[in-house]
Protein backbone atom coordinates (compact mmCIF):
# COMPACT_ATOMS: atom_id res chain seq x y z
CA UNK A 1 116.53 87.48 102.02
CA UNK A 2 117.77 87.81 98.38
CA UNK A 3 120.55 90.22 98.15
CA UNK A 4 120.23 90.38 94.40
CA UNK A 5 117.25 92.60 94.94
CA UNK A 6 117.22 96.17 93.49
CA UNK A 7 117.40 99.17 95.92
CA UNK A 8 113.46 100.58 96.55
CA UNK A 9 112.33 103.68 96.46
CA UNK A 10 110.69 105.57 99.34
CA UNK A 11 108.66 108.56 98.50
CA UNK A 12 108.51 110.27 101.96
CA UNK A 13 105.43 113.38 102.02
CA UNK A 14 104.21 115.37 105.17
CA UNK A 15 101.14 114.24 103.72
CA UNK A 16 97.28 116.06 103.39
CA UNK A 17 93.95 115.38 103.45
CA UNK A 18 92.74 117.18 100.82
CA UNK A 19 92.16 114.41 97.92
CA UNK A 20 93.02 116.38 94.68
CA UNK A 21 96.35 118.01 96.02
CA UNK A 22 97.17 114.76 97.03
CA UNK A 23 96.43 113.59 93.37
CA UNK A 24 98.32 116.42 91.48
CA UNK A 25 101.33 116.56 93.33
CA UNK A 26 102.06 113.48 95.92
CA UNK A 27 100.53 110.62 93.77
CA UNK A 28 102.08 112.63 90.62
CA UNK A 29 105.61 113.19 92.02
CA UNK A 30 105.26 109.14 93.30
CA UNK A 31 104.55 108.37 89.52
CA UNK A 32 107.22 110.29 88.23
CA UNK A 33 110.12 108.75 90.21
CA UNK A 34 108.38 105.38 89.40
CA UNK A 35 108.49 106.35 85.63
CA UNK A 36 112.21 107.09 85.83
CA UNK A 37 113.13 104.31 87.63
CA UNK A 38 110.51 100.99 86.62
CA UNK A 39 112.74 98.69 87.65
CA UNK A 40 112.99 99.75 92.01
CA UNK A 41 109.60 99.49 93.13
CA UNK A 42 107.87 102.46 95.01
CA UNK A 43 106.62 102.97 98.43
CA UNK A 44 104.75 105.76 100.19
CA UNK A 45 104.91 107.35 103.58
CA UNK A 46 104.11 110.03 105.15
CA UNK A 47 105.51 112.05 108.86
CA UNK A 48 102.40 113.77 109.74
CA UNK A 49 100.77 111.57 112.70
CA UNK A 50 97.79 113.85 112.06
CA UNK A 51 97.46 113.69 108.98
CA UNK A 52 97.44 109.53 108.33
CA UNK A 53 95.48 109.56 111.43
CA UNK A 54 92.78 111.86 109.59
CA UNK A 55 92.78 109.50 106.41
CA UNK A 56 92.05 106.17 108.68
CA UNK A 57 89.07 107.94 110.26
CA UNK A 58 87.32 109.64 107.75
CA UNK A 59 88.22 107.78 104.46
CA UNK A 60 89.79 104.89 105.20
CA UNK A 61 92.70 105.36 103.85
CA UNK A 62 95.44 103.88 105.47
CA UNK A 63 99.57 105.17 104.81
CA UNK A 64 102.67 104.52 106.68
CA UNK A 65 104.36 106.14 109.05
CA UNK A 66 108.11 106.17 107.81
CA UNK A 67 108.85 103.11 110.65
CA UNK A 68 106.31 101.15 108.95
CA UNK A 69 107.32 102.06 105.60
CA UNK A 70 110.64 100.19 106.64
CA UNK A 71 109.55 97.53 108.03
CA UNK A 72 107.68 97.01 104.82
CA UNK A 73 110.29 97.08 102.74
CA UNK A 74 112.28 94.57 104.69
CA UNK A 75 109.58 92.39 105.18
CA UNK A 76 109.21 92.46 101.16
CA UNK A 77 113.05 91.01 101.25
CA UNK A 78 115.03 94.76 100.15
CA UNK A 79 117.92 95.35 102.08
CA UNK A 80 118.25 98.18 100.24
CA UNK A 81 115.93 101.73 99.86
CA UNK A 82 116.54 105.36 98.50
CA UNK A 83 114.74 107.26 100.37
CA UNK A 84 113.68 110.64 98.84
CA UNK A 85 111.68 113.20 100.74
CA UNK A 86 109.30 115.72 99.10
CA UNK A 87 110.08 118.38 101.61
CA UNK A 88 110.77 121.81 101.11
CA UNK A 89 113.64 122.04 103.78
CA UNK A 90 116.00 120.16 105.76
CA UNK A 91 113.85 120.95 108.87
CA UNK A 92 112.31 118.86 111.75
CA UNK A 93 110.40 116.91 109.87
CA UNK A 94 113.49 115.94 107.81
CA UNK A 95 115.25 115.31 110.81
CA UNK A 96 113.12 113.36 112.57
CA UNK A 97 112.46 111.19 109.20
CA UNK A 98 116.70 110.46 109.50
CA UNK A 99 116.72 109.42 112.82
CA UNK A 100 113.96 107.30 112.20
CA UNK A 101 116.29 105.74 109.07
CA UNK A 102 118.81 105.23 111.44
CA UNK A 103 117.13 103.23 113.65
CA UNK A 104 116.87 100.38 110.74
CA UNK A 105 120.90 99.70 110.95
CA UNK A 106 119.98 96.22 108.82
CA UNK A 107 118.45 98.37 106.35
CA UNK A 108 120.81 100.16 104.18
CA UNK A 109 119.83 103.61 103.16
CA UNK A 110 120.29 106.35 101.41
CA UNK A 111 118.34 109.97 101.65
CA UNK A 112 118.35 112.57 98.77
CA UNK A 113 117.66 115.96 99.07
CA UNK A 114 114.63 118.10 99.73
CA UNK A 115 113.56 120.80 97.31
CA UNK A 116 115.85 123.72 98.64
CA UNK A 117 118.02 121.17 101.06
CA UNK A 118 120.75 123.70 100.60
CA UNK A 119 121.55 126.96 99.44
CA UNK A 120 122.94 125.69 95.94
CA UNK A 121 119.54 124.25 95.37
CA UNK A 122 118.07 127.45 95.40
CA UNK A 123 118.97 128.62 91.88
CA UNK A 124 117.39 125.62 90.03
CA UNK A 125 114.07 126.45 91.99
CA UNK A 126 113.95 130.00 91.43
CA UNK A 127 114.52 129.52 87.79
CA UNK A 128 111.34 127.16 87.38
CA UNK A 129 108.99 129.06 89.34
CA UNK A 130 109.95 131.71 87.48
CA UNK A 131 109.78 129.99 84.29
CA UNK A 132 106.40 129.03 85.10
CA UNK A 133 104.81 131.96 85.94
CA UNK A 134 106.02 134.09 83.79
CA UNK A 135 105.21 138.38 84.83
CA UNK A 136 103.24 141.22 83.00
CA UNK A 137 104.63 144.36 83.40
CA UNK A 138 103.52 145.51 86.90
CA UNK A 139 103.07 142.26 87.95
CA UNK A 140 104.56 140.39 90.92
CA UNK A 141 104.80 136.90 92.34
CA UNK A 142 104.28 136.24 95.92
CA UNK A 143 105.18 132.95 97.34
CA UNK A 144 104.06 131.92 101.19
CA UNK A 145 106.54 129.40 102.76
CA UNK A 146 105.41 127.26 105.73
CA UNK A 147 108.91 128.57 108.45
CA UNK A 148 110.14 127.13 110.87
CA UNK A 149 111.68 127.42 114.00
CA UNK A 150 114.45 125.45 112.78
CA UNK A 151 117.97 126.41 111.56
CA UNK A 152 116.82 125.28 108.30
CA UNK A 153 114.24 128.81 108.08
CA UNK A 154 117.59 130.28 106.29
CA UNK A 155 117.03 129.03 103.36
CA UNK A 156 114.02 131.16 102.49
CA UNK A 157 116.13 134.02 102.97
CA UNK A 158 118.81 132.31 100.39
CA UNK A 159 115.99 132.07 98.19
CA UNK A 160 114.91 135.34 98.46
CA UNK A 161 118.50 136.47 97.21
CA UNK A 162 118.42 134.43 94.35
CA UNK A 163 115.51 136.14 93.16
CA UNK A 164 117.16 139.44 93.73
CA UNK A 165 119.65 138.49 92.03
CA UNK A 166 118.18 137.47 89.18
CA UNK A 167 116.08 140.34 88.79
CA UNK A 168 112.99 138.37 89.63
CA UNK A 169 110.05 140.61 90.89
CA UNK A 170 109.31 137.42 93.76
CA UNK A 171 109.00 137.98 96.67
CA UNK A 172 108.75 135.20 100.20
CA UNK A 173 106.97 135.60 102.90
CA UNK A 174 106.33 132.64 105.84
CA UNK A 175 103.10 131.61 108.05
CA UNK A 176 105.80 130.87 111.04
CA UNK A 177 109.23 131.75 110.16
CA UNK A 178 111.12 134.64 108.34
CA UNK A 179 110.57 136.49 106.25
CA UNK A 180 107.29 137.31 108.05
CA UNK A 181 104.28 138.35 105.50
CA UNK A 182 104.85 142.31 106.55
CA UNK A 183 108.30 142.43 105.43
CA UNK A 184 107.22 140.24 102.11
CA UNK A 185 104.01 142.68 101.78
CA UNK A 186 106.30 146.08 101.93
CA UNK A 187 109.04 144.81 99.30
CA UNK A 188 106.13 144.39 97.28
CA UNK A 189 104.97 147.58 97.69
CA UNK A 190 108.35 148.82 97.20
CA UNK A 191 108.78 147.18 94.34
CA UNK A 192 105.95 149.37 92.52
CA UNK A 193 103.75 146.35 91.40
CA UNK A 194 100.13 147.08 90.89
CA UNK A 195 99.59 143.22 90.78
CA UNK A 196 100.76 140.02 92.45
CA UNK A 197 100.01 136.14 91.45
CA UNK A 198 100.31 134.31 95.37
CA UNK A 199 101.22 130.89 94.90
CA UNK A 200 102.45 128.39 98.13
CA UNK A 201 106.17 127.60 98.19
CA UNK A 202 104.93 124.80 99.58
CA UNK A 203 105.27 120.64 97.96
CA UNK A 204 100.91 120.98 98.03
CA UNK A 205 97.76 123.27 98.23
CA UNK A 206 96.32 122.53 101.31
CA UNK A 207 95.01 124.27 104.65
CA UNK A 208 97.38 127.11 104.46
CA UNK A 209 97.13 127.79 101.17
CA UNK A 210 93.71 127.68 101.34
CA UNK A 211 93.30 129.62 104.88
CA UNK A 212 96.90 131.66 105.44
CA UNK A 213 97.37 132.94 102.18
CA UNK A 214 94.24 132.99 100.14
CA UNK A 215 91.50 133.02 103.34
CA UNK A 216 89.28 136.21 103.40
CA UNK A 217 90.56 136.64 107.30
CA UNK A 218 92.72 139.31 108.46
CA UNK A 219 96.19 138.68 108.72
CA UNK A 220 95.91 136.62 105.34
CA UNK A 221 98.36 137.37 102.65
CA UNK A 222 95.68 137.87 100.37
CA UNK A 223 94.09 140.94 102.80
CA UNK A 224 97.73 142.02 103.55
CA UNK A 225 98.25 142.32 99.84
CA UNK A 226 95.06 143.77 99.37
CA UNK A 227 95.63 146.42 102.36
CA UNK A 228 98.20 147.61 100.64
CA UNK A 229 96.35 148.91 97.28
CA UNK A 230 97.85 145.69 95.24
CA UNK A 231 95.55 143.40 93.27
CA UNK A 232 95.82 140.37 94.11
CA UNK A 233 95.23 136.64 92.82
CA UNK A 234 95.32 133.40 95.02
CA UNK A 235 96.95 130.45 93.17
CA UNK A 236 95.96 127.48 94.73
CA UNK A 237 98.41 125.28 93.37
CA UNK A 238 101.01 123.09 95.30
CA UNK A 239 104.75 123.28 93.92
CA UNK A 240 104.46 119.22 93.26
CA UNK A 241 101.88 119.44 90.46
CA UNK A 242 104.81 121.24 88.40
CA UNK A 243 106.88 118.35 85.89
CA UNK A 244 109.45 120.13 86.34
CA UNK A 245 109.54 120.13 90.17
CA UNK A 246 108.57 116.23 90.02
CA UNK A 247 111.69 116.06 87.52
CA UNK A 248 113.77 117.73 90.17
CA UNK A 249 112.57 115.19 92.61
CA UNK A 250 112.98 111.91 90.73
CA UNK A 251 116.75 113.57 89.80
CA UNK A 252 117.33 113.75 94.12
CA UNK A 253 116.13 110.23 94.19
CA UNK A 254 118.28 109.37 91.14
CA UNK A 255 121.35 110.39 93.25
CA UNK A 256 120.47 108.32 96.65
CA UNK A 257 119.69 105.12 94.55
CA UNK A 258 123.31 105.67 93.07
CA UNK A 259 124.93 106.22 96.67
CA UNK A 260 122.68 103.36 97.72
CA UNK A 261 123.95 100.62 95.11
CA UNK A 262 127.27 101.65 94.96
């Protein structure tokens, strides 16, 4: 195995199904880092079971789990491998990608952050999503994060407060954590906007995009918005088709290939 090799990158995703979110934001975010970095090669994988699963069946497609991602890389003689996640949180799907890097103890490794890893992180995502979506008067943004059960939820409410603080008319609400979408729905109200833009906090567009916060059903954030005597507009846009966001991510990865080769 040549030890002379360059570190490789691994691009880790929960993955989707859904071919043209995949397009604009995994496959873009892949071919940023690769951009920034030509000379570590790139690998993909992905922690949803469900999801690769899904790809085999009906297209064919075939990813790796994060294991086989590894044993990839070694096989491909790295001994090296930045691994950088395109997760919103540090949550169980963070975690469980970690242990799984553990268990490669010939492999060394490095992991950079996910979006809003911590709450410094929040201030540089705030700003962008603000910068790009910029308000009318009257006008509000409404962003639906995934939650989880995990300590990790806390973060959203970090986020929250850097909006506040910045005078940002944003507000978060989650499918399964906190905030919940009433408490999101009645700042909004509060806040005396006659209009809100809902866009996912989320790295891409897929089912609950589509179903929890733009879906026609009740409990939507779209009819909770609506209910409320707010016009509303879905945004059906995942957070990795932003350059800016895939910037942000090839910067993480920057920092774990420089732990890495050290």
């Amino acid at each position: 195995m040549n030890n002379d090799k360059p570190a490789a990158i691994l691009v880790v995703s929960f993955g989707t199904t859904h071919p043209v979110t995949f397009e604009r934001c995994i496959a873009a975010t892949e071919r940023a880092i690769a951009a920034r970095f030509p000379e570590h090669p790139v690998y993909r994988a992905f922690t949803s079971g469900v999801v690769i699963r899904r790809l085999k069946e009906k297209r064919g497609i075939a990813v790796d789990t994060v294991a086989e991602a590894l044993a990839r890389i070694a096989e491909d003689g790295f001994t090296r491998v930045a691994v950088q996640p395109t997760l919103i949180l540090s949550g169980i799907e963070y975690e469980k990608m970690r242990k799984t890097i553990a268990g490669y103890p010939n492999m060394r490794a490095a992991t950079g952050r996910p979006l809003i890893g911590k709450n410094e992180d929040c201030a540089e995502a705030a700003a962008i999503l603000m910068e790009e979506n910029p308000l009318a008067p009257g006008e509000a943004l409404m962003l639906m994060g995934h939650g989880t059960e995990h300590a990790a939820n806390d973060v959203y409410r970090a986020m929250q407060a850097e909006f506040d603080r910045g005078g940002y008319r944003a507000f978060i609400g989650t499918v399964e954590g906190t905030p919940s979408f009433a408490e999101a729905v009645a700042r909004l109200a509060a806040s005396g906007a006659s209009r809100a833009r809902l866009l996912p906090l989320m790295f891409v567009a897929g089912d609950h995009a589509k179903n929890d916060m733009a879906g026609a059903g009740e409990g939507s954030l779209l009819s909770l918005v609506q209910q409320a005597g707010i016009e509303a507009e879905p945004i059906l846009r995942g957070l990795g088709e932003s350059k800016a966001i895939q910037s942000l991510y090839a910067t993480r990865a920057e920092a774990a290939l420089r732990e890495v080769m050290a």
